[in-house]
PDB file of N, CA and C in Angstrom:
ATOM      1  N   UNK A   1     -20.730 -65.158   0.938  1.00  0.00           N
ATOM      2  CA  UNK A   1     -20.448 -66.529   1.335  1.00  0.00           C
ATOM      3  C   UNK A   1     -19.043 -66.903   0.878  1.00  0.00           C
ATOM      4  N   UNK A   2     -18.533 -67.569   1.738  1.00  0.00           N
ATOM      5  CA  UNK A   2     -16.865 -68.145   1.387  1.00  0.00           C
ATOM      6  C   UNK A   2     -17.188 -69.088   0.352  1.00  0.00           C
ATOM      7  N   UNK A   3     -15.899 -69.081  -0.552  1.00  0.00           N
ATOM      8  CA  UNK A   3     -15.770 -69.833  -1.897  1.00  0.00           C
ATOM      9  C   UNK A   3     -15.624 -71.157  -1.065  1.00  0.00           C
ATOM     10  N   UNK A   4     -15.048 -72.564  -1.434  1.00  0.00           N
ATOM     11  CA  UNK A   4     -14.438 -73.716  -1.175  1.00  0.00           C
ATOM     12  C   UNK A   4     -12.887 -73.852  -1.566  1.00  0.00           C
ATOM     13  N   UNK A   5     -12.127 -73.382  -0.725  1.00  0.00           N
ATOM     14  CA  UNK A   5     -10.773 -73.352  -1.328  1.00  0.00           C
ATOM     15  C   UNK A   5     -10.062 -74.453  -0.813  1.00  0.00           C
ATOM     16  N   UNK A   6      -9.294 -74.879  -1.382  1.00  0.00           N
ATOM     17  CA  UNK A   6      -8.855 -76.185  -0.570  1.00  0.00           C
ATOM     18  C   UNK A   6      -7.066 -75.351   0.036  1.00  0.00           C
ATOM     19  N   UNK A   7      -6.838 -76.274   1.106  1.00  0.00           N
ATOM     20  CA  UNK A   7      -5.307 -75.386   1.738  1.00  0.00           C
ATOM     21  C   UNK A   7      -4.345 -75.097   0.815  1.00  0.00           C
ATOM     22  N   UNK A   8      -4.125 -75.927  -0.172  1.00  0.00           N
ATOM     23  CA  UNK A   8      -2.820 -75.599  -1.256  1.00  0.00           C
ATOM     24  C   UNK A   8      -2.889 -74.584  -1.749  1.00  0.00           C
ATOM     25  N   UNK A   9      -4.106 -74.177  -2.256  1.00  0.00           N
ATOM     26  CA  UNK A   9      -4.973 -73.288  -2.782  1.00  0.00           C
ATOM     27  C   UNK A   9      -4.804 -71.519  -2.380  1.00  0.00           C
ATOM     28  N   UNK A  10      -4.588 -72.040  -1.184  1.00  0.00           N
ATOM     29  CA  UNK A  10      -4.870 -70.541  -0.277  1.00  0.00           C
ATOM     30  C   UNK A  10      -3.367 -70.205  -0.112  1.00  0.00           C
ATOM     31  N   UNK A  11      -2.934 -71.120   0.048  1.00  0.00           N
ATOM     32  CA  UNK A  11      -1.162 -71.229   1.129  1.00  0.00           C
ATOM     33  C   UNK A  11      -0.954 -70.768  -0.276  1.00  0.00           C
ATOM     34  N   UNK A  12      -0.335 -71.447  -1.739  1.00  0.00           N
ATOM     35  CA  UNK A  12      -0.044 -70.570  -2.941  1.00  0.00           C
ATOM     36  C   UNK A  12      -0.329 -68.916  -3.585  1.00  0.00           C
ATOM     37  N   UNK A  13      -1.412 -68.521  -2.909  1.00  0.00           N
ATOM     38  CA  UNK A  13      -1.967 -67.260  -3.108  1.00  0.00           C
ATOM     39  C   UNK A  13      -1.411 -66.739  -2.464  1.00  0.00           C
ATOM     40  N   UNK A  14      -1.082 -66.904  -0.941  1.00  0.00           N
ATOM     41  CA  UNK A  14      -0.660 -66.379   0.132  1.00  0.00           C
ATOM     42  C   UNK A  14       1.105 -65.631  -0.300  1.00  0.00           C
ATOM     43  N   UNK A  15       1.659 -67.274  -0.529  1.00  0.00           N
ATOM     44  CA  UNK A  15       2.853 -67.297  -0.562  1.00  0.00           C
ATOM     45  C   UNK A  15       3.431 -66.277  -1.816  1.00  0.00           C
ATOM     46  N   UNK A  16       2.273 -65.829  -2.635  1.00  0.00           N
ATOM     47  CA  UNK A  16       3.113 -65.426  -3.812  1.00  0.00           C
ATOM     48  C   UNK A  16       2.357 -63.850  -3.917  1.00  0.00           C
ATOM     49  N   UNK A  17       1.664 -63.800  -3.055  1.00  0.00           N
ATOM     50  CA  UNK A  17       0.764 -62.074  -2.683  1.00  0.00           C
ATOM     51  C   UNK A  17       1.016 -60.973  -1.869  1.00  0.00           C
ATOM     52  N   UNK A  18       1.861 -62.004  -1.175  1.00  0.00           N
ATOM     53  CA  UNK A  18       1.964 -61.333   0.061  1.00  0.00           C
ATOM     54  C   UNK A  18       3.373 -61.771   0.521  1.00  0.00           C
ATOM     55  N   UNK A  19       4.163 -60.104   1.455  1.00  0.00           N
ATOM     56  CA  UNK A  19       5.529 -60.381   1.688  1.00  0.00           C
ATOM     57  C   UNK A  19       5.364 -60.279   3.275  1.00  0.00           C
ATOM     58  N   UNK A  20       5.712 -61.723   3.559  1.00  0.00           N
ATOM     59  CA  UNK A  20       5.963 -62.539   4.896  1.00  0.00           C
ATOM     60  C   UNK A  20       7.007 -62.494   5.611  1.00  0.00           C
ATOM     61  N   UNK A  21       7.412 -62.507   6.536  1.00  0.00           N
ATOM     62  CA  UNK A  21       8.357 -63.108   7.784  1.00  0.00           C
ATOM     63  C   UNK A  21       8.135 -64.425   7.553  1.00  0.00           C
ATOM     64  N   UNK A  22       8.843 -65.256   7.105  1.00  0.00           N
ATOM     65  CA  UNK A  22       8.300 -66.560   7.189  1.00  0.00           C
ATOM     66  C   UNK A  22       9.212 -67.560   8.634  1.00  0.00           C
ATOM     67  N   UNK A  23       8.520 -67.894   9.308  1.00  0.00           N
ATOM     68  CA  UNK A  23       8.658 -68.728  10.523  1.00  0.00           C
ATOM     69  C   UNK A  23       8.522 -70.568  10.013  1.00  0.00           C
ATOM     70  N   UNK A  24       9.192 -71.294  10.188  1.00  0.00           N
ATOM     71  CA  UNK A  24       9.301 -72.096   9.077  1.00  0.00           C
ATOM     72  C   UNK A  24       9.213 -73.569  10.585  1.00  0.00           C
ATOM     73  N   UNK A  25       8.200 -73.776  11.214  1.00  0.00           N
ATOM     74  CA  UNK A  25       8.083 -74.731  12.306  1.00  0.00           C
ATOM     75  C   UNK A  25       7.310 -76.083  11.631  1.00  0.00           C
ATOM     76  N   UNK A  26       7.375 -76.862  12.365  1.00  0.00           N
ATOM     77  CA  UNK A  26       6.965 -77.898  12.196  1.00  0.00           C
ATOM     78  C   UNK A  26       5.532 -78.079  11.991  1.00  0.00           C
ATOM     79  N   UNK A  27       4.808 -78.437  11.448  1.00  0.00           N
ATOM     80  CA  UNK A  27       3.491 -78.469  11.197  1.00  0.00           C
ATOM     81  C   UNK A  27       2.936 -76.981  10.124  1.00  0.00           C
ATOM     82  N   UNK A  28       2.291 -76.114  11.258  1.00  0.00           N
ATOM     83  CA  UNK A  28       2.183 -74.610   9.645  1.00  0.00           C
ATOM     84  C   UNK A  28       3.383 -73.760  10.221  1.00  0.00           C
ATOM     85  N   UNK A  29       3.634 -73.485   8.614  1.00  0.00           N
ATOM     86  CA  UNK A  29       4.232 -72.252   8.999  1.00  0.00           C
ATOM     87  C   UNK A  29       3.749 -70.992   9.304  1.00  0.00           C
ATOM     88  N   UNK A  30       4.422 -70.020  10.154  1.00  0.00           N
ATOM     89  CA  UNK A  30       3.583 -68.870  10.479  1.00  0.00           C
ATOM     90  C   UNK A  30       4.333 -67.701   9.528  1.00  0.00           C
ATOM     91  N   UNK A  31       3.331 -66.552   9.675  1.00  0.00           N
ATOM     92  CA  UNK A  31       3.765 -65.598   9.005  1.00  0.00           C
ATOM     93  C   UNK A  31       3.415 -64.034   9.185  1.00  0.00           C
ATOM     94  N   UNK A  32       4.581 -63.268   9.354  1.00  0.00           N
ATOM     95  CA  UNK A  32       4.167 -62.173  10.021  1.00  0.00           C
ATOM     96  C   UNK A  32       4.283 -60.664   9.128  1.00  0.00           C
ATOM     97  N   UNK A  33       3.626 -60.080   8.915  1.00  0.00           N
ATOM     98  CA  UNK A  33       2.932 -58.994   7.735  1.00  0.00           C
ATOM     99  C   UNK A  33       3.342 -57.466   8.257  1.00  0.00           C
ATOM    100  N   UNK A  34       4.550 -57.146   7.554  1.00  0.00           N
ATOM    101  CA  UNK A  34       4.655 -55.799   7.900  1.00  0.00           C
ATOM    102  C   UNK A  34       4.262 -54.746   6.616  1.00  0.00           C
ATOM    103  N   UNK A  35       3.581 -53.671   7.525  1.00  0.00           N
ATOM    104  CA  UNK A  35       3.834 -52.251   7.127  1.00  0.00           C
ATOM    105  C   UNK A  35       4.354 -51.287   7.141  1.00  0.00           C
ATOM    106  N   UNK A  36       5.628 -50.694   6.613  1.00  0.00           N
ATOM    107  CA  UNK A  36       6.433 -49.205   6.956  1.00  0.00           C
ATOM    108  C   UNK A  36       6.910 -49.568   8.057  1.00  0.00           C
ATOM    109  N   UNK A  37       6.948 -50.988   8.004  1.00  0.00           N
ATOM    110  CA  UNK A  37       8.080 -51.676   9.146  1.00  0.00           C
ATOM    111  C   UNK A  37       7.260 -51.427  11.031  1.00  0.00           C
ATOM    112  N   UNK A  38       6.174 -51.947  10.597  1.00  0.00           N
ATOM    113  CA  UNK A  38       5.110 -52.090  11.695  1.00  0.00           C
ATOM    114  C   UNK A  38       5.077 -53.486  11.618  1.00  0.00           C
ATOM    115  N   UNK A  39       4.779 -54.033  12.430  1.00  0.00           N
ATOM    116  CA  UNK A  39       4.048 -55.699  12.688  1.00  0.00           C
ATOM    117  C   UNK A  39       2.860 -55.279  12.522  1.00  0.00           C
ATOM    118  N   UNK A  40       1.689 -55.708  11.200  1.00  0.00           N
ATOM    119  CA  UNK A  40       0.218 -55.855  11.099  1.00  0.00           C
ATOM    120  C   UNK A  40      -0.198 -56.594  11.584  1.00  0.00           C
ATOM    121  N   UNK A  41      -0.088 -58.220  11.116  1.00  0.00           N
ATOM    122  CA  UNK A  41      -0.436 -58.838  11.501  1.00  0.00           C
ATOM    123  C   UNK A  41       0.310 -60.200  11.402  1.00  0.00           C
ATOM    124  N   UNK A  42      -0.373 -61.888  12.734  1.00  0.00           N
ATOM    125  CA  UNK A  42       0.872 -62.803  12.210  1.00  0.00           C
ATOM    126  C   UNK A  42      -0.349 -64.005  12.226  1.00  0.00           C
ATOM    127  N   UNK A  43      -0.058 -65.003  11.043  1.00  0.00           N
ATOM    128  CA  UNK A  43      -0.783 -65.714  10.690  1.00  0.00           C
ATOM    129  C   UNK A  43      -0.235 -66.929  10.274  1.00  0.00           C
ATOM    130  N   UNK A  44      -0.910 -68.027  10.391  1.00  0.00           N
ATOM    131  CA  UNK A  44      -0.759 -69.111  10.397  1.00  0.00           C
ATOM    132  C   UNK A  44      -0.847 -69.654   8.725  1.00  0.00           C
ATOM    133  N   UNK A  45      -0.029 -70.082   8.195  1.00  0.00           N
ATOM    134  CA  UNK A  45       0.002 -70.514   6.908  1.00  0.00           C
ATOM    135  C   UNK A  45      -0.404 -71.850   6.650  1.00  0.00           C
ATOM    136  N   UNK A  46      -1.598 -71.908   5.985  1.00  0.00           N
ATOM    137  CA  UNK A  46      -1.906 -73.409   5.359  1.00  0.00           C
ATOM    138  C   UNK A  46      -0.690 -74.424   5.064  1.00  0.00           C
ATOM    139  N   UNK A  47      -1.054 -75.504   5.261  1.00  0.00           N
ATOM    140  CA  UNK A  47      -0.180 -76.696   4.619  1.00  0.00           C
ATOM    141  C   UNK A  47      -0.676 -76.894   3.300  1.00  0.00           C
ATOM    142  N   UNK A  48       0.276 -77.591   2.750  1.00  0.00           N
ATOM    143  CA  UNK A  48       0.181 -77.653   1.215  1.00  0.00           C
ATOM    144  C   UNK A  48      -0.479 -79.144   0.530  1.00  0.00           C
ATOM    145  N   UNK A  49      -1.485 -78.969   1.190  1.00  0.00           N
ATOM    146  CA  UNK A  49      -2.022 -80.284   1.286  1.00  0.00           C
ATOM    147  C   UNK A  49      -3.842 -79.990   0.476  1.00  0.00           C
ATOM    148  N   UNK A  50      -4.634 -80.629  -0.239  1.00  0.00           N
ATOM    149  CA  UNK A  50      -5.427 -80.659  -0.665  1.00  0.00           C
ATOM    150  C   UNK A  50      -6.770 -80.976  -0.402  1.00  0.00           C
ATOM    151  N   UNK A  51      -6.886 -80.854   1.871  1.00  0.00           N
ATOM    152  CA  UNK A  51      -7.926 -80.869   2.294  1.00  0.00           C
ATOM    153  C   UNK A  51      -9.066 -79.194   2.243  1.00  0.00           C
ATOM    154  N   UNK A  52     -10.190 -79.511   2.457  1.00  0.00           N
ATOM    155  CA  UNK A  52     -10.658 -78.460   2.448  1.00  0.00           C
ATOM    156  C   UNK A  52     -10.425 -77.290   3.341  1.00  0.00           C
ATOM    157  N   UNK A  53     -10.266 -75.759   3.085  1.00  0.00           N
ATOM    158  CA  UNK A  53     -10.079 -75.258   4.080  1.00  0.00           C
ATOM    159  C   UNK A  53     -11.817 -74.134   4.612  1.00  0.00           C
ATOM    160  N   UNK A  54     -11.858 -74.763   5.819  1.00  0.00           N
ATOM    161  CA  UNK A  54     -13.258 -74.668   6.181  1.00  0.00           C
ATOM    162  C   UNK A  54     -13.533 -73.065   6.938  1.00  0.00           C
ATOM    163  N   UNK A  55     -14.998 -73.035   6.660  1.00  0.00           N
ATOM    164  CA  UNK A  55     -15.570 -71.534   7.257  1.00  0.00           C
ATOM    165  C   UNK A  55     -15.041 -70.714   7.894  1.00  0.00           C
ATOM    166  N   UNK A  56     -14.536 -71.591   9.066  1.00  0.00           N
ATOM    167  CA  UNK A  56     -14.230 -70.680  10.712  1.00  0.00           C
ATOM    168  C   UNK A  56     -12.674 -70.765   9.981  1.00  0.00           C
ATOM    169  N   UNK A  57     -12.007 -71.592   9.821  1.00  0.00           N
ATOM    170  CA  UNK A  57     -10.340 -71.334   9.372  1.00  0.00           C
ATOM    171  C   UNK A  57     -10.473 -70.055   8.675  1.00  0.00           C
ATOM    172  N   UNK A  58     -11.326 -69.878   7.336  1.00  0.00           N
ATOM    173  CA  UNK A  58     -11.145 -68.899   6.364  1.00  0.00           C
ATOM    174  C   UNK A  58     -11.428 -67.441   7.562  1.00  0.00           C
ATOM    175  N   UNK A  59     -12.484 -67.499   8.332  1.00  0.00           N
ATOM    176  CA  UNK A  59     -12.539 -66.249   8.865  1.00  0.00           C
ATOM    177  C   UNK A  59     -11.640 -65.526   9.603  1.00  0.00           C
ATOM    178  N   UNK A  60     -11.198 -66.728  10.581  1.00  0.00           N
ATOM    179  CA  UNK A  60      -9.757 -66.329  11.481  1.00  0.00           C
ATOM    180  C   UNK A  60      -9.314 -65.967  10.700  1.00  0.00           C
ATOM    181  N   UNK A  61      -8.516 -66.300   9.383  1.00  0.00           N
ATOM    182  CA  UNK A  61      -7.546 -66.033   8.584  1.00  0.00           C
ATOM    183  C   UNK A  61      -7.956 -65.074   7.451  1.00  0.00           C
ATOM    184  N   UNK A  62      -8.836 -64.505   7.227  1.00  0.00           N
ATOM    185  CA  UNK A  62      -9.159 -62.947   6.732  1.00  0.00           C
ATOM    186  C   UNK A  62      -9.445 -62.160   7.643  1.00  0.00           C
ATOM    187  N   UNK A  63      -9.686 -62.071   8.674  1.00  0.00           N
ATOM    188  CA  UNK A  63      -9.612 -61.397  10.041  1.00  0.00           C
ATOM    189  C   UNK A  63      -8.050 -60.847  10.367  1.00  0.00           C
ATOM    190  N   UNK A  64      -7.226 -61.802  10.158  1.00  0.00           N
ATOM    191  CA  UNK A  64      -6.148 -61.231  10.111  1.00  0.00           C
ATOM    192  C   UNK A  64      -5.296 -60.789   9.514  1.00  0.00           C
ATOM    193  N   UNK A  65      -5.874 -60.798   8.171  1.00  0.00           N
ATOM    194  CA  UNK A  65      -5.385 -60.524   6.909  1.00  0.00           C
ATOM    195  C   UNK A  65      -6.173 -59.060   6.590  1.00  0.00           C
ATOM    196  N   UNK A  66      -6.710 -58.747   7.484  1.00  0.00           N
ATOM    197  CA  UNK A  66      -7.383 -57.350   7.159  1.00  0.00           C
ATOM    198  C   UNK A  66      -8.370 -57.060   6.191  1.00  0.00           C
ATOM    199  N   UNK A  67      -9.105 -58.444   5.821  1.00  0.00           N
ATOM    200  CA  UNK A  67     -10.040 -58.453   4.661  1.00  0.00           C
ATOM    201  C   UNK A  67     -11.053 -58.808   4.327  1.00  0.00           C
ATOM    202  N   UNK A  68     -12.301 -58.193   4.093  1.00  0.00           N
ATOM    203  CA  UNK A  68     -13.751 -58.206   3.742  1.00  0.00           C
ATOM    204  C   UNK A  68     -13.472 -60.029   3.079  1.00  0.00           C
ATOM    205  N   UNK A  69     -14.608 -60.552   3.792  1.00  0.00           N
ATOM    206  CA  UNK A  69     -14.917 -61.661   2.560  1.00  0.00           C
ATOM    207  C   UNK A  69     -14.364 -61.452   1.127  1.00  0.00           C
ATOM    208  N   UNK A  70     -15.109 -60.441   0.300  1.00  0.00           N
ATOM    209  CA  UNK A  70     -15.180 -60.364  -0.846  1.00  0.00           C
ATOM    210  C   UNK A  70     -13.539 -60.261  -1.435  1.00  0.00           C
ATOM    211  N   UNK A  71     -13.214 -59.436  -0.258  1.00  0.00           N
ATOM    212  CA  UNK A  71     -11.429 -59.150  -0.827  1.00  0.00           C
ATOM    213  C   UNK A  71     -10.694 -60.307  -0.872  1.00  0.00           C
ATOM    214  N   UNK A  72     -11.111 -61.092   0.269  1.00  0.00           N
ATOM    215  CA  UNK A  72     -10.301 -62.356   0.822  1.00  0.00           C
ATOM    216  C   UNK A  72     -10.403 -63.226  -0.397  1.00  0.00           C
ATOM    217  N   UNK A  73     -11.885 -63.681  -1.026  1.00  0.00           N
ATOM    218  CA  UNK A  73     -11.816 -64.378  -2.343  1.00  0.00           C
ATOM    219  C   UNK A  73     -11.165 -63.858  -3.863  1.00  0.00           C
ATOM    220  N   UNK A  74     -11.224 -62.309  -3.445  1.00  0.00           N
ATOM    221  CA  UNK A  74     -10.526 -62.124  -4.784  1.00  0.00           C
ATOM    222  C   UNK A  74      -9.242 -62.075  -4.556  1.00  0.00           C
ATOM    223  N   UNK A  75      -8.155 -62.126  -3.375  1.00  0.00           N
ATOM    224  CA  UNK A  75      -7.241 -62.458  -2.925  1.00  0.00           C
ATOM    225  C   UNK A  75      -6.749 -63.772  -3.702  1.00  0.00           C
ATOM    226  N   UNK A  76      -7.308 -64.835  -3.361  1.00  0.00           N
ATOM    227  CA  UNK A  76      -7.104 -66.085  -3.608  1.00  0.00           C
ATOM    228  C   UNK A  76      -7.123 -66.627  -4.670  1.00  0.00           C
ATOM    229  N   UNK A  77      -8.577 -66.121  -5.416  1.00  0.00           N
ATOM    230  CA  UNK A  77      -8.878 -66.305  -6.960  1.00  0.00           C
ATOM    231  C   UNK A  77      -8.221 -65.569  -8.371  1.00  0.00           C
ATOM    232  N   UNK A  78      -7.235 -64.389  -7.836  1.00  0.00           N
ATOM    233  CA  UNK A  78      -6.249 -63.631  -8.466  1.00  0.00           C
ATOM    234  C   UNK A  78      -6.538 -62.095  -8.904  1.00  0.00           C
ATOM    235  N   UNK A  79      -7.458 -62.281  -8.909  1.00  0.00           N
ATOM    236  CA  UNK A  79      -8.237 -60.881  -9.317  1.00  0.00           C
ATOM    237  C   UNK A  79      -7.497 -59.795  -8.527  1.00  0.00           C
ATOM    238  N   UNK A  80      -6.983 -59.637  -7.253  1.00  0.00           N
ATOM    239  CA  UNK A  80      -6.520 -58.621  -6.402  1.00  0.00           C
ATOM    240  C   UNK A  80      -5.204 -59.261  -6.360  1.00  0.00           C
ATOM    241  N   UNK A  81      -4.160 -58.198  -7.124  1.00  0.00           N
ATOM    242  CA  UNK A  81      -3.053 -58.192  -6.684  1.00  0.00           C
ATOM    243  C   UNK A  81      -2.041 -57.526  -5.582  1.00  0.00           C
ATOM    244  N   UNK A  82      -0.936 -57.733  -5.059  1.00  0.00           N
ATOM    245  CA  UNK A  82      -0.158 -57.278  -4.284  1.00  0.00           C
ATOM    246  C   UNK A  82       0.015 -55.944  -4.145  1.00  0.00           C
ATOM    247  N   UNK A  83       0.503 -55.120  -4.800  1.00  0.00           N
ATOM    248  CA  UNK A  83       0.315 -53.671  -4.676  1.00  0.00           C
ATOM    249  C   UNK A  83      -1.311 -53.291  -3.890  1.00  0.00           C
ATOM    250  N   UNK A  84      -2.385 -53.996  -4.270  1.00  0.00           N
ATOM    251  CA  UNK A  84      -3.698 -53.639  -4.172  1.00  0.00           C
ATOM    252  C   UNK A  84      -4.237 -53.975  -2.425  1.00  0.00           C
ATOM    253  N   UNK A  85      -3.654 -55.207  -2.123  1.00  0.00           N
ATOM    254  CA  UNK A  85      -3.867 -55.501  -0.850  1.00  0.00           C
ATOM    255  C   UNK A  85      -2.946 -55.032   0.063  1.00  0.00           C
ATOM    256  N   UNK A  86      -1.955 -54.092  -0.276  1.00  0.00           N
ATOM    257  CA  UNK A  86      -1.396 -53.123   0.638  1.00  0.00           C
ATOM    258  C   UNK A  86      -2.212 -51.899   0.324  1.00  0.00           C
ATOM    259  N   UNK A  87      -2.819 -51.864  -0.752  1.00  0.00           N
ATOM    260  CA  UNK A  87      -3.335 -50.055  -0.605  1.00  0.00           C
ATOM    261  C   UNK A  87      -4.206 -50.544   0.659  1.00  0.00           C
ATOM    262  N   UNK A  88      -4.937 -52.063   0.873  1.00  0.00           N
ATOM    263  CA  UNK A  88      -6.512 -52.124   2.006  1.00  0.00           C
ATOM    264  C   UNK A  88      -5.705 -52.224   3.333  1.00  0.00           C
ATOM    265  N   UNK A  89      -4.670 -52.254   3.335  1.00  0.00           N
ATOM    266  CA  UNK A  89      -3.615 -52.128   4.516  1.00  0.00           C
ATOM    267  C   UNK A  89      -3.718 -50.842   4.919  1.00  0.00           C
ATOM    268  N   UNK A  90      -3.222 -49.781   4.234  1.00  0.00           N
ATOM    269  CA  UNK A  90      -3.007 -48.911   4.183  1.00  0.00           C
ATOM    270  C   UNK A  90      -4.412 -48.194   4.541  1.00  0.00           C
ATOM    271  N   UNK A  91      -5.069 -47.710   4.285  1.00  0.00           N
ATOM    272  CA  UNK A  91      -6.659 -47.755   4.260  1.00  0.00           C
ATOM    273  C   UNK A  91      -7.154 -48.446   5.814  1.00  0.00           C
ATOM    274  N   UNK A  92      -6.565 -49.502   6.200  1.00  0.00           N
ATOM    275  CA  UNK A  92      -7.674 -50.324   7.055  1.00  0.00           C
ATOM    276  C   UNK A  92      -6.559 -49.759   8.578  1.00  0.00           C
ATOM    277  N   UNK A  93      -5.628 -49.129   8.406  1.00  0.00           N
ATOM    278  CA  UNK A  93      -5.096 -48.498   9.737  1.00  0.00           C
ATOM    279  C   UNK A  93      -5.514 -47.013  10.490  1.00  0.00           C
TER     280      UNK A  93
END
């Protein structure tokens, strides 16, 4: 089951876990995830705002993040660091 993360929450994990293309538009920013200089994947970055971020958001957005529930929360909650979520990159191609 998904934790309750609120957007600041996620967008901070994001921003500091993971190395982005950052697309910097009006409303979210997007963000696009390379490997060995592949395009993985491109994703929509939370706003930094302190509403909840809900079920179906979290799934789209570990769906494209290449990551089991379980990874996706330990993503967020700190437990899985950067080096670690490229080895499931690496692994999930």
């Amino acid at each position: 089951m998904a934790k309750a993360f609120t957007e600041k929450e996620i967008r901070k994990s994001l921003l500091n876990k993971i190395d982005f293309i950052i697309v910097k538009n009006p409303g979210h920013w997007k963000g696009k995830i390379f490997l060995n200089d592949v395009l993985i994947s491109k994703i929509k970055i939370p706003n930094p705002h302190n509403k909840h971020f809900g079920k179906g958001k979290i799934k789209v957005l570990r769906k494209s993040l290449c990551l089991s529930l379980s990874q996706f929360n330990d993503l967020i909650n700190c437990p899985l660091k950067k080096h670690e979520y490229y080895q499931i990159l690496e692994n999930f191609k």
